[in-house]
Protein backbone atom coordinates (compact mmCIF):
# COMPACT_ATOMS: atom_id res chain seq x y z
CA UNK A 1 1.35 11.39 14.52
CA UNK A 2 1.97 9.02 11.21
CA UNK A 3 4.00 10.08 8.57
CA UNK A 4 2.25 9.49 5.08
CA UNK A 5 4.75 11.73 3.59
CA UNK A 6 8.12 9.32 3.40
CA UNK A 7 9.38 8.21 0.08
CA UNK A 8 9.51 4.62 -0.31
CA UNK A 9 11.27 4.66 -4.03
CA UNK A 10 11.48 2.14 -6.10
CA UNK A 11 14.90 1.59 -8.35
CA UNK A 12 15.79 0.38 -11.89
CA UNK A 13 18.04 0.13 -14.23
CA UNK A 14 19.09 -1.44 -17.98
CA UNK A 15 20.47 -4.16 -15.93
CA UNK A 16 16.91 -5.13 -14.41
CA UNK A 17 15.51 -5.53 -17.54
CA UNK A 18 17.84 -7.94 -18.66
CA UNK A 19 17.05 -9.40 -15.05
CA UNK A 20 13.39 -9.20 -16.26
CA UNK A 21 13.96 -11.63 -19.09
CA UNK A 22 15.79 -14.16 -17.36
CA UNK A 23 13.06 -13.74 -14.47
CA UNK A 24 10.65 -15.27 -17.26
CA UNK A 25 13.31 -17.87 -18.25
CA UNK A 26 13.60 -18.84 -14.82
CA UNK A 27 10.05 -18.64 -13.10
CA UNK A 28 11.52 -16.50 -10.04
CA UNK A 29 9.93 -13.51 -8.26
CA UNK A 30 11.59 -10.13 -9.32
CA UNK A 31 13.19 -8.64 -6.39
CA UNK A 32 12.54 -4.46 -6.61
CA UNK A 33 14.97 -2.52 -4.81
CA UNK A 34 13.57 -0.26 -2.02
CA UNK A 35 14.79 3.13 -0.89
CA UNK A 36 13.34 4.57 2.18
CA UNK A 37 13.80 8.24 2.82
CA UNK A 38 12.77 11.94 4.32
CA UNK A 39 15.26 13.90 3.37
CA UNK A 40 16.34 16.00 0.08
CA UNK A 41 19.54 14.47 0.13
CA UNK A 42 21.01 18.31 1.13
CA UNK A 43 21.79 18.94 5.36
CA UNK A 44 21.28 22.70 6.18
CA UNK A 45 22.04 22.60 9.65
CA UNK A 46 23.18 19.73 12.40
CA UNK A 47 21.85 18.91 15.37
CA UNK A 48 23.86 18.33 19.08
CA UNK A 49 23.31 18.83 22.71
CA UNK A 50 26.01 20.44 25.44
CA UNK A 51 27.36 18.82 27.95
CA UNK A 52 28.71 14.77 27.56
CA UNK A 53 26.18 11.79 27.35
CA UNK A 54 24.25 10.10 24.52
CA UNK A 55 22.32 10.54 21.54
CA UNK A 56 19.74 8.82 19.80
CA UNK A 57 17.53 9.72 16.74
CA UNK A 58 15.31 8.17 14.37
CA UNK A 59 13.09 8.32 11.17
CA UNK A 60 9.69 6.68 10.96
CA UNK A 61 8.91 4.79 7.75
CA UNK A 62 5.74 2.55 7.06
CA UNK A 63 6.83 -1.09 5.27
CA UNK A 64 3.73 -1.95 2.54
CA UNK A 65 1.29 -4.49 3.09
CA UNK A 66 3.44 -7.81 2.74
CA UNK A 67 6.60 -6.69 3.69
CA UNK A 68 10.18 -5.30 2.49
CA UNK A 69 13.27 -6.77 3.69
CA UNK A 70 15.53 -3.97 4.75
CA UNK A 71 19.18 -4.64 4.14
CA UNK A 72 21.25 -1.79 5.55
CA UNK A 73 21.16 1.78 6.86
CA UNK A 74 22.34 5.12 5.31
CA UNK A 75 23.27 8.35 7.00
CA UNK A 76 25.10 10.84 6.20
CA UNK A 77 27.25 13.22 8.84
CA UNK A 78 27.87 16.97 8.39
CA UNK A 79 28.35 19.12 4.77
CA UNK A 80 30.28 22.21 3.99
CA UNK A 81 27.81 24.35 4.76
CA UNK A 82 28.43 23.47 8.29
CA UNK A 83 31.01 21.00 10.38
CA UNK A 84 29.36 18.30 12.81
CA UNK A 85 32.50 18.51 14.58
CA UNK A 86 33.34 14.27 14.02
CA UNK A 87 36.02 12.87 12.64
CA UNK A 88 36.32 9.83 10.27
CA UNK A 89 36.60 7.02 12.62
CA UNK A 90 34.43 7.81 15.00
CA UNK A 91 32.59 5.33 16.33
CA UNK A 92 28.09 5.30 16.51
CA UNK A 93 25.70 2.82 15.54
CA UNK A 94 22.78 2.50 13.80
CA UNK A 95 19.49 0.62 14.89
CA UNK A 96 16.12 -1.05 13.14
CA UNK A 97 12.87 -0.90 14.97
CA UNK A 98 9.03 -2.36 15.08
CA UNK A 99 6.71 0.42 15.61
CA UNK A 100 4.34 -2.14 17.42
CA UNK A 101 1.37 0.02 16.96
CA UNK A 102 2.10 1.79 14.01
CA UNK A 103 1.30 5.19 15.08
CA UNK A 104 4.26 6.42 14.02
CA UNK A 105 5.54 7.80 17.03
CA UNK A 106 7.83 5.53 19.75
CA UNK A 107 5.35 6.11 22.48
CA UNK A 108 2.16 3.58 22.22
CA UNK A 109 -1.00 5.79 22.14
CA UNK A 110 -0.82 8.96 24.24
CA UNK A 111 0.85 6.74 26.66
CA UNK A 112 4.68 6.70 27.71
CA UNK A 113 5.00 3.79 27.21
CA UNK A 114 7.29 2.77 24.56
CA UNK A 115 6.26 0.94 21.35
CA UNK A 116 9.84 0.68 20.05
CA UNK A 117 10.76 -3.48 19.82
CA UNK A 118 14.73 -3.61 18.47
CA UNK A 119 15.25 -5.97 15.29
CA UNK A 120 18.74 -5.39 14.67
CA UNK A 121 21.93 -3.23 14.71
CA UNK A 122 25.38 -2.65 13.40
CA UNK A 123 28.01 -0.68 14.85
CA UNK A 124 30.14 1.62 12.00
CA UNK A 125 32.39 4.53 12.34
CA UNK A 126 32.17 8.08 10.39
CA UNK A 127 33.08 8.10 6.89
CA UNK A 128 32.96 10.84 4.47
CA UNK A 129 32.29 13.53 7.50
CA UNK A 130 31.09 17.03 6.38
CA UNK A 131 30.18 16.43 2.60
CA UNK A 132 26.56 15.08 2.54
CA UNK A 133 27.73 11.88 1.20
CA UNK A 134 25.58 8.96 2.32
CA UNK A 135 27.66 6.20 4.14
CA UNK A 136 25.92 2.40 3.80
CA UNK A 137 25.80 0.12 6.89
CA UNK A 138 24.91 -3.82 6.83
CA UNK A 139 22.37 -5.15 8.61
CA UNK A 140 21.14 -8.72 8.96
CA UNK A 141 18.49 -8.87 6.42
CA UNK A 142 15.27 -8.17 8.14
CA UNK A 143 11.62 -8.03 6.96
CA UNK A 144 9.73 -4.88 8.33
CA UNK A 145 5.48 -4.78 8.16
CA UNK A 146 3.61 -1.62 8.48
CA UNK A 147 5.42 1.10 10.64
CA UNK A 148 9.15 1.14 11.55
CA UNK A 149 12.13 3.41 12.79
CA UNK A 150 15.69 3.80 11.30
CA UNK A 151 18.04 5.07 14.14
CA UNK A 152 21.34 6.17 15.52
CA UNK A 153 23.07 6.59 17.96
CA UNK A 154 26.42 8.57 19.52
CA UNK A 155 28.23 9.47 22.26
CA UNK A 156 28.07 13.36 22.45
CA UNK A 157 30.30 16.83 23.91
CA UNK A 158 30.32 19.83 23.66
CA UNK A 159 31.03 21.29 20.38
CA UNK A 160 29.10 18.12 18.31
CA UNK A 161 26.31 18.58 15.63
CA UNK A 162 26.44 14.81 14.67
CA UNK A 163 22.55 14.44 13.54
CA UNK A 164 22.20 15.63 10.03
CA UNK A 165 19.31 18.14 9.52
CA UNK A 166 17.11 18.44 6.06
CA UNK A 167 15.66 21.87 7.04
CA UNK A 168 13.79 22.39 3.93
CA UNK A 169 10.55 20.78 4.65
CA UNK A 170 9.84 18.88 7.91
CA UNK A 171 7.95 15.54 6.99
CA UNK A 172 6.78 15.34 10.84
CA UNK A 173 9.01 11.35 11.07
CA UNK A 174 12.22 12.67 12.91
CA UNK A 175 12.24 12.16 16.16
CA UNK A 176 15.67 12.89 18.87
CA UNK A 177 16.96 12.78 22.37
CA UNK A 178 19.84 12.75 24.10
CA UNK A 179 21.00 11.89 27.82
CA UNK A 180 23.84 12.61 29.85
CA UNK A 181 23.86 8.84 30.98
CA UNK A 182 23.77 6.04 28.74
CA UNK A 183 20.55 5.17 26.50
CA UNK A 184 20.06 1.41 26.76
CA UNK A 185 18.82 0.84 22.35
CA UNK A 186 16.69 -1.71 23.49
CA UNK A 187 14.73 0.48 26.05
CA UNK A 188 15.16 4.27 24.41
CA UNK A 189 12.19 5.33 26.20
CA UNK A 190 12.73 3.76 29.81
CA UNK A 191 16.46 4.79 29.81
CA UNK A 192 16.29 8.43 28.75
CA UNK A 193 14.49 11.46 30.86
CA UNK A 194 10.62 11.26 30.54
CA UNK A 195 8.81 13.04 27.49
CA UNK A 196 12.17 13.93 26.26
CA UNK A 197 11.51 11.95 23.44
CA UNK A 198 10.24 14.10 21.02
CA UNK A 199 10.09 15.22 17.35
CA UNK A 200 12.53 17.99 15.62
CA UNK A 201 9.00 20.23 15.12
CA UNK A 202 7.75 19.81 18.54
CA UNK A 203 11.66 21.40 19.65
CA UNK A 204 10.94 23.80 16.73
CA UNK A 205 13.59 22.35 14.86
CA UNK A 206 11.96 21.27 11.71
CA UNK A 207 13.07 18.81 9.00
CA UNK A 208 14.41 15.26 8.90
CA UNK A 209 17.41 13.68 9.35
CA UNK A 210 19.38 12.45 6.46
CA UNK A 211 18.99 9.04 7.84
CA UNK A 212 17.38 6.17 5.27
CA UNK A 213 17.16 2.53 4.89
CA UNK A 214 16.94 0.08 1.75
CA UNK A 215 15.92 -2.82 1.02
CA UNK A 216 14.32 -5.17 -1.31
CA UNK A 217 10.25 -6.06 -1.47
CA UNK A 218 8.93 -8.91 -3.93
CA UNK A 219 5.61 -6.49 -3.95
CA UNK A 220 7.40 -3.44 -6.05
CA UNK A 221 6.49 -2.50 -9.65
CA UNK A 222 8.53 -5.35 -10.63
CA UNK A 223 6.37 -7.75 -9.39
CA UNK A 224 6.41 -11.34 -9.08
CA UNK A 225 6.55 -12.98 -13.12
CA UNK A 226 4.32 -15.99 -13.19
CA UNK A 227 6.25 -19.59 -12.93
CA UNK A 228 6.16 -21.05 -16.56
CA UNK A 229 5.83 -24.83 -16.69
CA UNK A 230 9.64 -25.16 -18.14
CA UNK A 231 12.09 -23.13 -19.49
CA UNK A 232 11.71 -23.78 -22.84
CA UNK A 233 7.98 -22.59 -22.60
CA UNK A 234 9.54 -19.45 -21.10
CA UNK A 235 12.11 -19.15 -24.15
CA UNK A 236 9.71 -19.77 -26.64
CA UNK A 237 7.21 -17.43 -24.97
CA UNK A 238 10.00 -14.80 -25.67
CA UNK A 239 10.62 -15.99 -29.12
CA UNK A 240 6.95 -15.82 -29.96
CA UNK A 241 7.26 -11.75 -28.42
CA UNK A 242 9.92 -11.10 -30.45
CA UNK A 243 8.18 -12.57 -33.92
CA UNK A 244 5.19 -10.46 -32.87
CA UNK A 245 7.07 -7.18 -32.73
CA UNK A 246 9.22 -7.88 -35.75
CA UNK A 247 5.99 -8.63 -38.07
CA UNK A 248 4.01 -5.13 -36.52
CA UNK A 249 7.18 -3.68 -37.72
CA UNK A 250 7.17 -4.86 -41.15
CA UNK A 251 3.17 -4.44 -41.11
């Protein structure tokens, strides 16, 4: 099942158009920031398991053709609505994945076996626990093509809600599942009980997990400026703009 529904947004500001300018000075590729996300931004409800073992879920994203380079994680633990039961300073960690055959599910096919290939990760602890605010983890920069997974994972007990659940409507990406003994990240699927790995509609959950990643892609609607032969062609290329504007003004 592929999601087509995740928002891949693309952010600016009054700073990148100054950027823009010096881009055309310069001759370098704009860099557009990416957001990935599923969610609303708003948890109604969080997600645990009884008993003591791991935990482990994930969003599915797909990367554009050419590439983004995804620079950290964001996830956000608990609101007031609701307590996860964590603390600030707990420890999890968060995980990038290659869907290798882009079907948007971990499993390759109808198959069990898994198409989940680890990038990178970065252990964090909980900050800002029960208020819906969106902690950043660093990642080694990493370029993602085509499908990928953002992911976490915690040690559970009883009495823990730690995934955070967007219950207003599901986007069919958000995928969870838990073990009482350890989940090896690099082998989610060969280390957890079989077909437990599943998505929050299949356990009639619903939603998506406010869990997102970011990046930057030299194919956003920045784009890359064309290299001008020297700077001064650049500058006067400007000053030739700016001549142009000021005389349809006076016109």
């Amino acid at each position: 099942m592929k999601n087509t529904s995740s928002t891949r947004m693309i952010c600016a500001s009054p700073l990148v158009a100054i950027a823009m300018c010096l881009l055309l000075v310069c001759g370098r590729p704009a860099e557009a920031v990416v957001v990935y996300a599923v969610d609303d931004g708003t948890s109604e409800s969080g997600v645990g398991f009884g008993g003591t073992g791991d935990m482990w879920w994930a969003n599915f994203f797909t990367a554009p053709a050419g590439g983004d380079t995804i620079t950290s994680i964001e996830i956000a633990f608990g609101s007031g609505i609701f307590s996860t039961g964590l603390s600030n300073g707990d420890a999890f960690t968060v995980y990038l994945y290659d869907d290798t055959d882009d079907n948007g599910s971990p499993y390759i096919g109808l198959s069990l076996t898994s198409s989940l290939s680890l990038l990178t990760s970065a252990s964090a602890t909980v900050q800002n626990a029960d208020t819906d605010i969106f902690q950043s983890i660093d990642i080694p920069d990493t370029v993602v093509n085509g499908g990928f997974f953002v992911a976490a994972r915690i040690a559970f007990e009883p009495g823990l809600f730690p995934a955070s659940l967007d219950a207003s409507s599901s986007q069919g990406a958000s995928w969870v599942v838990a073990s009482v003994t350890p989940i090896d990240p690099s082998d989610v699927v060969g280390t957890t009980p079989p077909q437990a790995l599943l998505t929050t509609d299949f356990l009639g959950l619903g939603g998506n997990w406010l869990l997102r990643s970011t990046g930057t892609s030299q194919n956003g609607q920045s784009g890359a400026v064309p290299e001008p032969v020297t700077a001064v062609t650049g500058m006067l290329g400007l000053a030739a703009l700016a001549l142009a504007l000021r005389r349809r003004r006076c016109s």
